[in-house]
C-alpha atoms as a PDB file:
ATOM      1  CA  UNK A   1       0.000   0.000   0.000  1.00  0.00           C
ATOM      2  CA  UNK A   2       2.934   2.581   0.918  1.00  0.00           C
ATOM      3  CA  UNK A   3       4.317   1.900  -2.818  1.00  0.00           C
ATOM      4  CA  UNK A   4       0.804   2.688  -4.149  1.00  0.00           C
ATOM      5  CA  UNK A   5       0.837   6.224  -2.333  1.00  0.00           C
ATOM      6  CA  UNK A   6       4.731   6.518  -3.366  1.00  0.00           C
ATOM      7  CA  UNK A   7       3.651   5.914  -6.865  1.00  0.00           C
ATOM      8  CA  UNK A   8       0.630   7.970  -7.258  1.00  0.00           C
ATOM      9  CA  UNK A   9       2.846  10.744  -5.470  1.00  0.00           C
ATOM     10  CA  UNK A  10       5.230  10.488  -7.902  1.00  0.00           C
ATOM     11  CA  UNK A  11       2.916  10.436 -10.741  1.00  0.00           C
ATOM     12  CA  UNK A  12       0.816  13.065  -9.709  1.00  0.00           C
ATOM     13  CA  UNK A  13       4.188  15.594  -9.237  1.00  0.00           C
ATOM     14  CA  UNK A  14       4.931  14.431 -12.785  1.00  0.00           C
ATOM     15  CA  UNK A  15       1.839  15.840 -14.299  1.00  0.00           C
ATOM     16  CA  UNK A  16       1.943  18.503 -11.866  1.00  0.00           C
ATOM     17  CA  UNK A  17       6.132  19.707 -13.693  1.00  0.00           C
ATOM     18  CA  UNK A  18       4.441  19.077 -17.235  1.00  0.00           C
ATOM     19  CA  UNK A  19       1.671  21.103 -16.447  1.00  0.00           C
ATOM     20  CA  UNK A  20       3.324  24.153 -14.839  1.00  0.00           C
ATOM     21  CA  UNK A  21       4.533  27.323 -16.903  1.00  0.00           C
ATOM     22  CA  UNK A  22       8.448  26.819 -18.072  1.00  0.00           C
ATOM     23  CA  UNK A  23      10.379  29.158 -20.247  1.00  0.00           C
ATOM     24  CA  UNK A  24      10.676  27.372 -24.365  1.00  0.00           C
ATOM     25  CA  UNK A  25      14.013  29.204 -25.309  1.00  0.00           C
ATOM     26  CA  UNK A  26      15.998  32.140 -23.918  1.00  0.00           C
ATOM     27  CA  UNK A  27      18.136  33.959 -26.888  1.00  0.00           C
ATOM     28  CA  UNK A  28      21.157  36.084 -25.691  1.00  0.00           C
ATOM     29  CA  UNK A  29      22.863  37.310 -28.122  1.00  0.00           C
ATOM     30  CA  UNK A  30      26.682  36.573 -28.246  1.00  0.00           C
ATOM     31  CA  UNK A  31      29.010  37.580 -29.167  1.00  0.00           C
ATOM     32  CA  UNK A  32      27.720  41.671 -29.547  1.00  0.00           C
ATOM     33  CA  UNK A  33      29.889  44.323 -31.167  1.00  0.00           C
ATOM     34  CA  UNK A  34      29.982  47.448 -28.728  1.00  0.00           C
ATOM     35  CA  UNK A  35      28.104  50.206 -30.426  1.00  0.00           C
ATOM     36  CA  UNK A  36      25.033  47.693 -31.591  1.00  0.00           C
ATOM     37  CA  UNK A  37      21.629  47.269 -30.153  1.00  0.00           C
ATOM     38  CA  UNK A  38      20.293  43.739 -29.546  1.00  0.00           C
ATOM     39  CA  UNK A  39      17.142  42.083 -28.448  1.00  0.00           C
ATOM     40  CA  UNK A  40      17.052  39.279 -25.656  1.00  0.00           C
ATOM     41  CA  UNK A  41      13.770  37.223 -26.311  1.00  0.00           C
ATOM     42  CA  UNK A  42      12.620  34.624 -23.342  1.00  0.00           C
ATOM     43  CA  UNK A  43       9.954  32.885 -24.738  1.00  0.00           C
ATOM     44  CA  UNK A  44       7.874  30.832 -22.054  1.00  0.00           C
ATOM     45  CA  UNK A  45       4.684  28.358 -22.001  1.00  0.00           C
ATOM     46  CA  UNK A  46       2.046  29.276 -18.887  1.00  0.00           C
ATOM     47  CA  UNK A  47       0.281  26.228 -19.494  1.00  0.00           C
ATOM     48  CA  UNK A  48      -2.569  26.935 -16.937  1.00  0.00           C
ATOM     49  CA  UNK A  49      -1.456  29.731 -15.290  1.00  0.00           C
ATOM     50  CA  UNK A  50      -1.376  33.368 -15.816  1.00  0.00           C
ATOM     51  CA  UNK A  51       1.218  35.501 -15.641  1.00  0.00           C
ATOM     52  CA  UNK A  52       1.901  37.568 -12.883  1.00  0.00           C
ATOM     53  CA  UNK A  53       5.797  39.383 -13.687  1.00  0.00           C
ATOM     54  CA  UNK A  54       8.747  39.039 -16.210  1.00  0.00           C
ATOM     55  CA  UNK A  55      11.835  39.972 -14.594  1.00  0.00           C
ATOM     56  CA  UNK A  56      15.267  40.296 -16.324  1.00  0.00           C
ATOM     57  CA  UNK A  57      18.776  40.527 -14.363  1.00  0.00           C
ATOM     58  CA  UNK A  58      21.957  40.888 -15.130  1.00  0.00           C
ATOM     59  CA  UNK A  59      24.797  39.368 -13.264  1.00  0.00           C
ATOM     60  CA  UNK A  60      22.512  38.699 -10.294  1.00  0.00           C
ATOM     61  CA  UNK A  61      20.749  42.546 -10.212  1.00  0.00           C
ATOM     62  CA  UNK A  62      17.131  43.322 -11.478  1.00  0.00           C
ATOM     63  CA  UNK A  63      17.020  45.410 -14.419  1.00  0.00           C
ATOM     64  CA  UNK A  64      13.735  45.598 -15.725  1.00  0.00           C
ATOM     65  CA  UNK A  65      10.145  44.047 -15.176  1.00  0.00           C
ATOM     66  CA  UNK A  66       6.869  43.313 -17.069  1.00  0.00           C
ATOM     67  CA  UNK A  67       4.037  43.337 -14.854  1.00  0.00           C
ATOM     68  CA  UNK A  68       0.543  43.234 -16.920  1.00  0.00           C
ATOM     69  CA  UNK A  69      -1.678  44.473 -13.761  1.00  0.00           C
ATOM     70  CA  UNK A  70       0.660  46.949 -13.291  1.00  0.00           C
ATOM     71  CA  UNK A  71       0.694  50.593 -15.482  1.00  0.00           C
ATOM     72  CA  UNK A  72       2.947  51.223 -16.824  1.00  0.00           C
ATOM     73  CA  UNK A  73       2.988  47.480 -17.758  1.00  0.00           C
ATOM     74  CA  UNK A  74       7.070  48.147 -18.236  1.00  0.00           C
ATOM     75  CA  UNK A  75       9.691  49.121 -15.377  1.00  0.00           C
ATOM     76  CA  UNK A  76      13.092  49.549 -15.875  1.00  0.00           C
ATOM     77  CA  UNK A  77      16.172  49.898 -13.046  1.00  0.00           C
ATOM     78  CA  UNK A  78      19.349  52.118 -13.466  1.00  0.00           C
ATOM     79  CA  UNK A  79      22.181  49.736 -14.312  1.00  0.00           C
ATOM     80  CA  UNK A  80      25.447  50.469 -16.145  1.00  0.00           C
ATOM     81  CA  UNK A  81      25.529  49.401 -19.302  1.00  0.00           C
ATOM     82  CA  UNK A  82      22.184  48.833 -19.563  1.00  0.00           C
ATOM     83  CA  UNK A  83      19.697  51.311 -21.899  1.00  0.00           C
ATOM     84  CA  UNK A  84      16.286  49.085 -22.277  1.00  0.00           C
ATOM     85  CA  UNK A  85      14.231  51.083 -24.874  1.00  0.00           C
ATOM     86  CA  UNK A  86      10.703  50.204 -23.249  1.00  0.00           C
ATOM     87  CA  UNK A  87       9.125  50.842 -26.873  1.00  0.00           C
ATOM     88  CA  UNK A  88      10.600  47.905 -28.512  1.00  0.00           C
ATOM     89  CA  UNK A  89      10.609  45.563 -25.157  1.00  0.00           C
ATOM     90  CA  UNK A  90       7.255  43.483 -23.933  1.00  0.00           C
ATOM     91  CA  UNK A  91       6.472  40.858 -21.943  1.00  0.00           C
ATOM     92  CA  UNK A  92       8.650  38.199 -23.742  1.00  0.00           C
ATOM     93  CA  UNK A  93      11.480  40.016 -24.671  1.00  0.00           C
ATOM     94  CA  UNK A  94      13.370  43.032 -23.967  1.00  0.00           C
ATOM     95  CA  UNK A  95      15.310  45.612 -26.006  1.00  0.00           C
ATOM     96  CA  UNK A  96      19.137  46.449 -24.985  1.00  0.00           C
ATOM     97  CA  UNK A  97      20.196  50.250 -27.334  1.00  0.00           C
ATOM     98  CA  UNK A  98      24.131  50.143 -27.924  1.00  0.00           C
ATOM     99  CA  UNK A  99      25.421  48.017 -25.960  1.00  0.00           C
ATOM    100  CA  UNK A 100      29.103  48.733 -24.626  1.00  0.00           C
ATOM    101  CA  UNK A 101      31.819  46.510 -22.406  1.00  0.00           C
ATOM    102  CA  UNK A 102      29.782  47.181 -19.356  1.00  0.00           C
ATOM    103  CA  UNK A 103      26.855  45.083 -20.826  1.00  0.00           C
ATOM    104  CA  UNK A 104      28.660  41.702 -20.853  1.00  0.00           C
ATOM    105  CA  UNK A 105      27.371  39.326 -18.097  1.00  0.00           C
ATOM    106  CA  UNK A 106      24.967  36.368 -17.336  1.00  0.00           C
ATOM    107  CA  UNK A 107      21.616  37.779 -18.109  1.00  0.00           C
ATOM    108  CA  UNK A 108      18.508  35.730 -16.596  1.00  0.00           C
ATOM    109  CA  UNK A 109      15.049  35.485 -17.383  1.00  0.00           C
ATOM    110  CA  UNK A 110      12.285  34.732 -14.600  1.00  0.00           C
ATOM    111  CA  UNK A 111       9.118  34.141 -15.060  1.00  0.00           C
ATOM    112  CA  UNK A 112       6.400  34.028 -11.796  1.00  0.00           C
ATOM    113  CA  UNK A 113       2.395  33.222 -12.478  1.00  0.00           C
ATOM    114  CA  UNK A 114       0.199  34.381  -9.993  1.00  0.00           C
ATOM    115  CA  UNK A 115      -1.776  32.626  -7.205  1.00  0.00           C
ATOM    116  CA  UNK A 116      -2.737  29.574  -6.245  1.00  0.00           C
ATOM    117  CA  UNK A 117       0.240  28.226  -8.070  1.00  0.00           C
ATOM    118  CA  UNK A 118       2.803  30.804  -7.467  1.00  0.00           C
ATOM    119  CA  UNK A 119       5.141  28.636 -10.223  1.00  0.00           C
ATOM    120  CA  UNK A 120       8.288  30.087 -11.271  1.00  0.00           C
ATOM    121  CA  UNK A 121      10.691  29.194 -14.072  1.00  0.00           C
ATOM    122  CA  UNK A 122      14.226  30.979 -14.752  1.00  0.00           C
ATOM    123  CA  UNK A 123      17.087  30.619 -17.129  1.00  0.00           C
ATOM    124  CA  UNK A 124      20.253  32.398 -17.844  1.00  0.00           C
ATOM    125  CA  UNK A 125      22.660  33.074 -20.937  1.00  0.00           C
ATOM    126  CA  UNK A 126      26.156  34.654 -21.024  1.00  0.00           C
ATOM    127  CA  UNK A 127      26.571  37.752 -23.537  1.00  0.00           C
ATOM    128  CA  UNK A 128      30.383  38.830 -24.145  1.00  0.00           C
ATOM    129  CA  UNK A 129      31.149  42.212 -25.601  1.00  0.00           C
ATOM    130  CA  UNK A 130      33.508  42.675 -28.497  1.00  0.00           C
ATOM    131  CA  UNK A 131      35.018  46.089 -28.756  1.00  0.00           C
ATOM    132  CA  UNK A 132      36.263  46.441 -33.100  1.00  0.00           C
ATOM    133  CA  UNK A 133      39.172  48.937 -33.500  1.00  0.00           C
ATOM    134  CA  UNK A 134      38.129  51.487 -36.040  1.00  0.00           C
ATOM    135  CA  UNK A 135      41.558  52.383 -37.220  1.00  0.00           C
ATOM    136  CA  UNK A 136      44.382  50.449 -39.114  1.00  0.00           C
ATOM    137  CA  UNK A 137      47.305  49.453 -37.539  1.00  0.00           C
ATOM    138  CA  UNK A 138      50.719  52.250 -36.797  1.00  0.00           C
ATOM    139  CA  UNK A 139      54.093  50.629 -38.715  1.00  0.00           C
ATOM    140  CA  UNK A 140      57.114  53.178 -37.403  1.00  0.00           C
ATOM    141  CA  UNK A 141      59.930  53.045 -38.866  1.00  0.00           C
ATOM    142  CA  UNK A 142      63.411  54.721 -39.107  1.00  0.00           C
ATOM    143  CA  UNK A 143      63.624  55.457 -42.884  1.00  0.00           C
ATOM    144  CA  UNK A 144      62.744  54.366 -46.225  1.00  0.00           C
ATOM    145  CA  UNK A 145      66.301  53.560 -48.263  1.00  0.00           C
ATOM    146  CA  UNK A 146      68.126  50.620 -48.197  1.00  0.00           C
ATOM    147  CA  UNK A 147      70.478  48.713 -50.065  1.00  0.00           C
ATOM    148  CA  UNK A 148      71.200  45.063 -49.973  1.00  0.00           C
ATOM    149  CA  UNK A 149      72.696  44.183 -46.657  1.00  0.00           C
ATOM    150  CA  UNK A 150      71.460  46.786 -44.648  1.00  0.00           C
ATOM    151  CA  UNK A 151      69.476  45.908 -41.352  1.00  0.00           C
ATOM    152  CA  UNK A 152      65.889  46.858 -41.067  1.00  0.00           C
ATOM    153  CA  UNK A 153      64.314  47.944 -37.429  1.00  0.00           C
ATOM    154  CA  UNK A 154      60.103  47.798 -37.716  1.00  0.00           C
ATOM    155  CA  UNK A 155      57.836  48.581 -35.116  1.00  0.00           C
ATOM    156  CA  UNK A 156      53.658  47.772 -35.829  1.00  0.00           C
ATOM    157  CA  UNK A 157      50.781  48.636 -33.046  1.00  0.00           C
ATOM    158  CA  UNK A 158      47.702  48.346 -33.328  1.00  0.00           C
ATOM    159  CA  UNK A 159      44.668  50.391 -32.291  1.00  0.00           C
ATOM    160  CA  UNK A 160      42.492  49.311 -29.004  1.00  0.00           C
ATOM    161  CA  UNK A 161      40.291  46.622 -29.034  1.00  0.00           C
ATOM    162  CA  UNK A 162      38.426  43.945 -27.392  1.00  0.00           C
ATOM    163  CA  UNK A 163      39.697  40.982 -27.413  1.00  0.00           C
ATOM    164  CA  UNK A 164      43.051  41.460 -28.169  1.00  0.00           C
ATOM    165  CA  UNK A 165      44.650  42.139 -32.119  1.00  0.00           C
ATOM    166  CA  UNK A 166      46.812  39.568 -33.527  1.00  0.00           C
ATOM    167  CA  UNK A 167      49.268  41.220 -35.929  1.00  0.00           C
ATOM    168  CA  UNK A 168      51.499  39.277 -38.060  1.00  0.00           C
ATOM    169  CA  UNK A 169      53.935  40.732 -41.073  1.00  0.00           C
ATOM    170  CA  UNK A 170      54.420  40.181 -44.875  1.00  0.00           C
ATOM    171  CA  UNK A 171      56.677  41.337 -47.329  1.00  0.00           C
ATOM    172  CA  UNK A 172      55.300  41.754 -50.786  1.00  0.00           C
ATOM    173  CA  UNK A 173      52.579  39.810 -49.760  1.00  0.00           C
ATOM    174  CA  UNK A 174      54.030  37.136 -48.302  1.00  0.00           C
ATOM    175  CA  UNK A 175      53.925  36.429 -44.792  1.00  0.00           C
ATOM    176  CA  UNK A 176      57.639  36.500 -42.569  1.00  0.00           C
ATOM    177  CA  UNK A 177      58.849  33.035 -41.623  1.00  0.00           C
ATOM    178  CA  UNK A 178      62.377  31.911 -40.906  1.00  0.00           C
ATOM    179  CA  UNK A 179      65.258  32.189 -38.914  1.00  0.00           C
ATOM    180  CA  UNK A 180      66.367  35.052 -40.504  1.00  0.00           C
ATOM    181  CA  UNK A 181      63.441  37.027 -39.312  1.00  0.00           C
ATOM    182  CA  UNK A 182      63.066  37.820 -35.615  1.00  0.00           C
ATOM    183  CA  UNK A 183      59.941  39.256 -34.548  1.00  0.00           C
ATOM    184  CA  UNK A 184      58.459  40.230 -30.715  1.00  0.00           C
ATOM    185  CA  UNK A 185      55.092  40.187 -29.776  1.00  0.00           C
ATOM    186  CA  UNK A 186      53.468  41.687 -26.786  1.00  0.00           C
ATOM    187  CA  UNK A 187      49.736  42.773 -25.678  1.00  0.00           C
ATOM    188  CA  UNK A 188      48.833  45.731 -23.470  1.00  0.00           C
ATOM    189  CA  UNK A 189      45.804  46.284 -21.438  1.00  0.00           C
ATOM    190  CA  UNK A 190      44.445  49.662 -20.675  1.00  0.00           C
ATOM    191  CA  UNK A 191      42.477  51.171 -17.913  1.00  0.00           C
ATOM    192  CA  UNK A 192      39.251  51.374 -20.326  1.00  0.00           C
ATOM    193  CA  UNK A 193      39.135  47.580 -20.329  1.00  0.00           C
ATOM    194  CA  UNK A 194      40.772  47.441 -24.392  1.00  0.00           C
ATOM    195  CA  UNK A 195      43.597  45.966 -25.398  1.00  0.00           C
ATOM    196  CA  UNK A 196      46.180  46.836 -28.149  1.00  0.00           C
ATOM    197  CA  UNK A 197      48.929  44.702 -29.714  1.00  0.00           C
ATOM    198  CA  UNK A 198      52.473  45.404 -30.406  1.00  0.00           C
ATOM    199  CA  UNK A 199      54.878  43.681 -33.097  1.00  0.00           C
ATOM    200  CA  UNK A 200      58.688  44.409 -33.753  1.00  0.00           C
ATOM    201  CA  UNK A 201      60.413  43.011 -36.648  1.00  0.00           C
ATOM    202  CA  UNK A 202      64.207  43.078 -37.607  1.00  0.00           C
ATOM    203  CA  UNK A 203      65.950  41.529 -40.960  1.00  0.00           C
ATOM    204  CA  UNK A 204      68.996  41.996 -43.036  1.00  0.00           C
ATOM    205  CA  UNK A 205      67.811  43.292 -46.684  1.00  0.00           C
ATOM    206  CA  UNK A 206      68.754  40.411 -49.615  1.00  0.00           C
ATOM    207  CA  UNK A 207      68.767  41.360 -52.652  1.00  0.00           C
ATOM    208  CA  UNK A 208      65.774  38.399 -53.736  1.00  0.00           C
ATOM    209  CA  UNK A 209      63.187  41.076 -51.544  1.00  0.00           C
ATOM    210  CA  UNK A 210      63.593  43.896 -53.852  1.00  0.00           C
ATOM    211  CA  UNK A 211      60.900  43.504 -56.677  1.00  0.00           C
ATOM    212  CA  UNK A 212      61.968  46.167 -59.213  1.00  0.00           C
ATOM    213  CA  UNK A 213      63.980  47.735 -56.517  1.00  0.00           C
ATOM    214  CA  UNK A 214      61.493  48.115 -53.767  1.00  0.00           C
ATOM    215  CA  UNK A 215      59.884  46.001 -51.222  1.00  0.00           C
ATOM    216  CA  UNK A 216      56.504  46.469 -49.891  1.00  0.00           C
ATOM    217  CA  UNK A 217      56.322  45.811 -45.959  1.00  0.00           C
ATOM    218  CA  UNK A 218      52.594  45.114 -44.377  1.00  0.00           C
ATOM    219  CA  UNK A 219      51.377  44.871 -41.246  1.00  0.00           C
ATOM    220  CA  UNK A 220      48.113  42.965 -41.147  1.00  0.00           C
ATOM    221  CA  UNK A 221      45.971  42.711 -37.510  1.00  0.00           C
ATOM    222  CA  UNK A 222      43.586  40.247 -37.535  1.00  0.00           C
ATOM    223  CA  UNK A 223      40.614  39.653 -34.488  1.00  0.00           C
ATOM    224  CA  UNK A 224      39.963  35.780 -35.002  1.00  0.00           C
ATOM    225  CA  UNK A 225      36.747  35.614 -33.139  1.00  0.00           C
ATOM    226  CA  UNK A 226      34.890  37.886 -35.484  1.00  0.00           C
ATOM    227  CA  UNK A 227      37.407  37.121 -38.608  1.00  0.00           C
ATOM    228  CA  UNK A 228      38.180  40.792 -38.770  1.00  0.00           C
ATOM    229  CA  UNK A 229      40.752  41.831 -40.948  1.00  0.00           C
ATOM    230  CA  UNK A 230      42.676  45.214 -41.447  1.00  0.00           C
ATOM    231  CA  UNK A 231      46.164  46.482 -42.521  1.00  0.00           C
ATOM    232  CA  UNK A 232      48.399  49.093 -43.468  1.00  0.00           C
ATOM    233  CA  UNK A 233      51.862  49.091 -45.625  1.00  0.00           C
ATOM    234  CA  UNK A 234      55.000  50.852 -46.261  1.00  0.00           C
ATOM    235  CA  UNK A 235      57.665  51.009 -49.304  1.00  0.00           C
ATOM    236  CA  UNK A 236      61.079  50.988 -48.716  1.00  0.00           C
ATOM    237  CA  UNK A 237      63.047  51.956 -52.297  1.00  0.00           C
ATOM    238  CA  UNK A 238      66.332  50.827 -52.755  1.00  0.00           C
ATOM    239  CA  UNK A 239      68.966  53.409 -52.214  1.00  0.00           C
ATOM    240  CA  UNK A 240      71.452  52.503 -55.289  1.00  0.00           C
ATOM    241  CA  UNK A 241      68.973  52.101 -57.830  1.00  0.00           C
ATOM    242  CA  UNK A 242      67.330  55.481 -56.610  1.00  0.00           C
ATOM    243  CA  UNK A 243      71.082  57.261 -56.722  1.00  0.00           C
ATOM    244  CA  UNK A 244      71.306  55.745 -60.888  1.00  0.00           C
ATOM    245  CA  UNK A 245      67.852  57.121 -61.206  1.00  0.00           C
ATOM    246  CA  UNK A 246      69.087  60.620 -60.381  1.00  0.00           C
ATOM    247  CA  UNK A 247      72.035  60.055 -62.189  1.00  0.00           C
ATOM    248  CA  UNK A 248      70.682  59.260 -65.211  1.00  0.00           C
ATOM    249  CA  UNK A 249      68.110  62.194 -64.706  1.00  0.00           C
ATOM    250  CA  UNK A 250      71.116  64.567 -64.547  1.00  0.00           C
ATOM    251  CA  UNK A 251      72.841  63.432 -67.766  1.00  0.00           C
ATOM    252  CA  UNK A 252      69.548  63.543 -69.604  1.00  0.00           C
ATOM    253  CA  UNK A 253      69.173  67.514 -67.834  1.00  0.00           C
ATOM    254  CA  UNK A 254      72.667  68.374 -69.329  1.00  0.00           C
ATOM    255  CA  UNK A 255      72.334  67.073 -72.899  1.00  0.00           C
ATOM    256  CA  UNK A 256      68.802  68.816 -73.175  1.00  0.00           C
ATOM    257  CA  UNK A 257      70.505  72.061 -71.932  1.00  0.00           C
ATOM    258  CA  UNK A 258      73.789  71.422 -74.529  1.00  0.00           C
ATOM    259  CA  UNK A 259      70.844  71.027 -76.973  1.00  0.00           C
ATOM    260  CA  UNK A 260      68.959  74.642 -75.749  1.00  0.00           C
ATOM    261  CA  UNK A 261      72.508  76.244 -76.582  1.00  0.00           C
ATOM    262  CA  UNK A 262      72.674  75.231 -79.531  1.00  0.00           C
ATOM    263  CA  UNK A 263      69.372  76.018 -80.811  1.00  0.00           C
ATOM    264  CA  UNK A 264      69.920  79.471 -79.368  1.00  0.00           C
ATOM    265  CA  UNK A 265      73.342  79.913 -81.080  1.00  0.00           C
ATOM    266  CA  UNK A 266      71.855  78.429 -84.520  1.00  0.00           C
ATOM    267  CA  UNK A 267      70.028  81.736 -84.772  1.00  0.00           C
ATOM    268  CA  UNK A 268      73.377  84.361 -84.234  1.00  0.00           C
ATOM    269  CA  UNK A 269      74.539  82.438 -87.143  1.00  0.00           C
ATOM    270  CA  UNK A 270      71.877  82.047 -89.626  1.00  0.00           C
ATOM    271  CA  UNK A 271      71.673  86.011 -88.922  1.00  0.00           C
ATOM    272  CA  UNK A 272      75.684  86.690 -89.950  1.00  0.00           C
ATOM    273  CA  UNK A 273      75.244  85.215 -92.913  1.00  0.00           C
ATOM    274  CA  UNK A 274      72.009  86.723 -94.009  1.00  0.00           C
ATOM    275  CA  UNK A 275      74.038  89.871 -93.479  1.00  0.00           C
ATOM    276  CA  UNK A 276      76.353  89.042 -95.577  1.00  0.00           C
ATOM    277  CA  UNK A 277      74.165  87.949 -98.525  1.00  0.00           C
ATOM    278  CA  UNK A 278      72.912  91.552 -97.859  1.00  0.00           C
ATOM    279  CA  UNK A 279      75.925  93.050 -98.451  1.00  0.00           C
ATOM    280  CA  UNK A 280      76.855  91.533-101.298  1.00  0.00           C
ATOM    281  CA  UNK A 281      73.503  92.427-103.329  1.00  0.00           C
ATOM    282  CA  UNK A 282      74.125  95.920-101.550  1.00  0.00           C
ATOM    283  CA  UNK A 283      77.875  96.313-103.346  1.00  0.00           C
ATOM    284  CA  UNK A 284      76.151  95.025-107.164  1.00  0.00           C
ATOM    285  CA  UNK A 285      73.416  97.602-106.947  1.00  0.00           C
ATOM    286  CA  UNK A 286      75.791 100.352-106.346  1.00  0.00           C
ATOM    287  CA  UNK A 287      78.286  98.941-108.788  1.00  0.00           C
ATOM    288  CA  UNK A 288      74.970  98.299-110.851  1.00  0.00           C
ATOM    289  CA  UNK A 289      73.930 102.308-111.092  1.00  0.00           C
ATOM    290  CA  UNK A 290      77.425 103.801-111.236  1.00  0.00           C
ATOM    291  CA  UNK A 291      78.083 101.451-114.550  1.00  0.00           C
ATOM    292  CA  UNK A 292      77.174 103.933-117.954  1.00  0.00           C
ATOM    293  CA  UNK A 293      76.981 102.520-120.919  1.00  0.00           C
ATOM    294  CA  UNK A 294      78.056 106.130-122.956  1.00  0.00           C
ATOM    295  CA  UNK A 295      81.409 105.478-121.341  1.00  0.00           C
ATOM    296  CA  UNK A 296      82.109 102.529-123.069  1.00  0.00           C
END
């Protein structure tokens, strides 16, 4: 007889769990890009019961309420972080406008119906922040001329973010491996809760990196959790093919000028002779008029 009661007890709390209100699906979401506005849905089943409040909370503290007896139906509670636009939030799901690093946290979602059964159902979801830097990376370094055999000293940061850059180098396009390359890495974390990235790189010129006598250095800073990509490159010119350039440059300035001159002087003497040729036809006119023919 005590199994029968055990039973039915057990049976009858069965039907009473399937019965009771329990929350479907609670969307969170996650990752979030600071700066965007997002909307965390709880969706719930009251089965027989009616709903008495919505509550959401984030890490543990009450940030906003649906009450339907209550007007205004909507409440919301000064957190950090938090801006709830109560336009675009309801009973099932509430509205979050640009969200920043202070929003991250466990957010839960309780639901309470209202007497006899007093039943209450809850579940929580983590959101994480991602903070996007909205420059390119920084490359310093000391010059731009080099010649085969000549050490190069490069220095690449990039701008804030959350979570941390990862910056890696090419030249012409293709990305610095070997022993001949040595490159430091290091990450920095500032008081604002961002993080920026820092990459040295030092090499001794050959002359196979020159492609028609430059080489094309890149810094490229990459945040793998959101697969986003951005870069920023410098040219270094070689410094003996830039010193023929000018060379050449002055030869071709000198012959042009030899050539002015002579175009100039070209004149001067097309002009002495026509004065001569004058001359002459001068002297047979005169020689021309003083000739009479009675004298002969």
């Amino acid at each position: 007889m005590n199994q029968g009661i055990i039973l039915f007890t057990l049976l009858q709390g069965l039907i009473s769990f399937i019965d009771c209100l329990k929350i479907v699906m609670l969307e969170v979401p996650s990752p979030t890009i600071a700066g965007e506005s997002v909307e965390l849905t709880c969706s719930y089943d009251l089965e027989d019961d009616k709903l008495y409040s919505v509550k959401w909370y984030k890490d543990g503290s009450e940030f906003y309420r649906y009450v339907p007896k209550d007007w205004p139906h909507a409440q919301v509670l000064p957190m950090e972080g938090i801006k709830v636009d109560t336009s675009r939030s309801a009973s099932s799901s509430v509205y979050l406008r640009y969200v920043d690093l202070n929003s991250a946290g466990k957010y839960r979602c309780e639901i309470s119906a209202e007497a006899p059964s007093f039943n209450t159902a809850a579940d929580e979801r983590e959101m994480v922040i991602y903070a996007l830097p909205i420059e390119v990376p920084q490359i310093s370094i000391g010059q731009r001329k080099y010649n085969p055999g000549e050490e190069v000293t490069a220095n690449c940061t990039s701008p804030k973010s959350k979570p941390t850059a990862k910056l890696s180098w090419f030249i012409n396009d293709s990305p610095v491996e070997g022993s001949e390359f040595k490159a430091d890495y290091s990450a920095t974390l500032h008081n604002d809760g961002l993080e920026s990235s820092f990459i040295s790189l030092n090499f001794v010129i050959q002359p196979q990196h020159f492609i028609k006598d430059i080489i094309i250095l890149k810094c490229v800073s990459v945040i793998v959790q959101v697969n986003k990509k951005t870069e920023t490159q410098v040219t270094l010119y070689r410094t003996d093919s830039l010193k023929s350039k000018s060379d050449n440059l002055q030869r071709n300035s000198v012959s042009e000028n030899l050539s002015q001159v002579g175009d100039f002087a070209c004149p001067r003497i097309r002009s002495r002779n026509h004065l001569e040729l004058i001359m002459i036809i001068v002297i047979i006119l005169i020689t021309f008029n003083n000739f009479n023919p009675m004298d002969t």
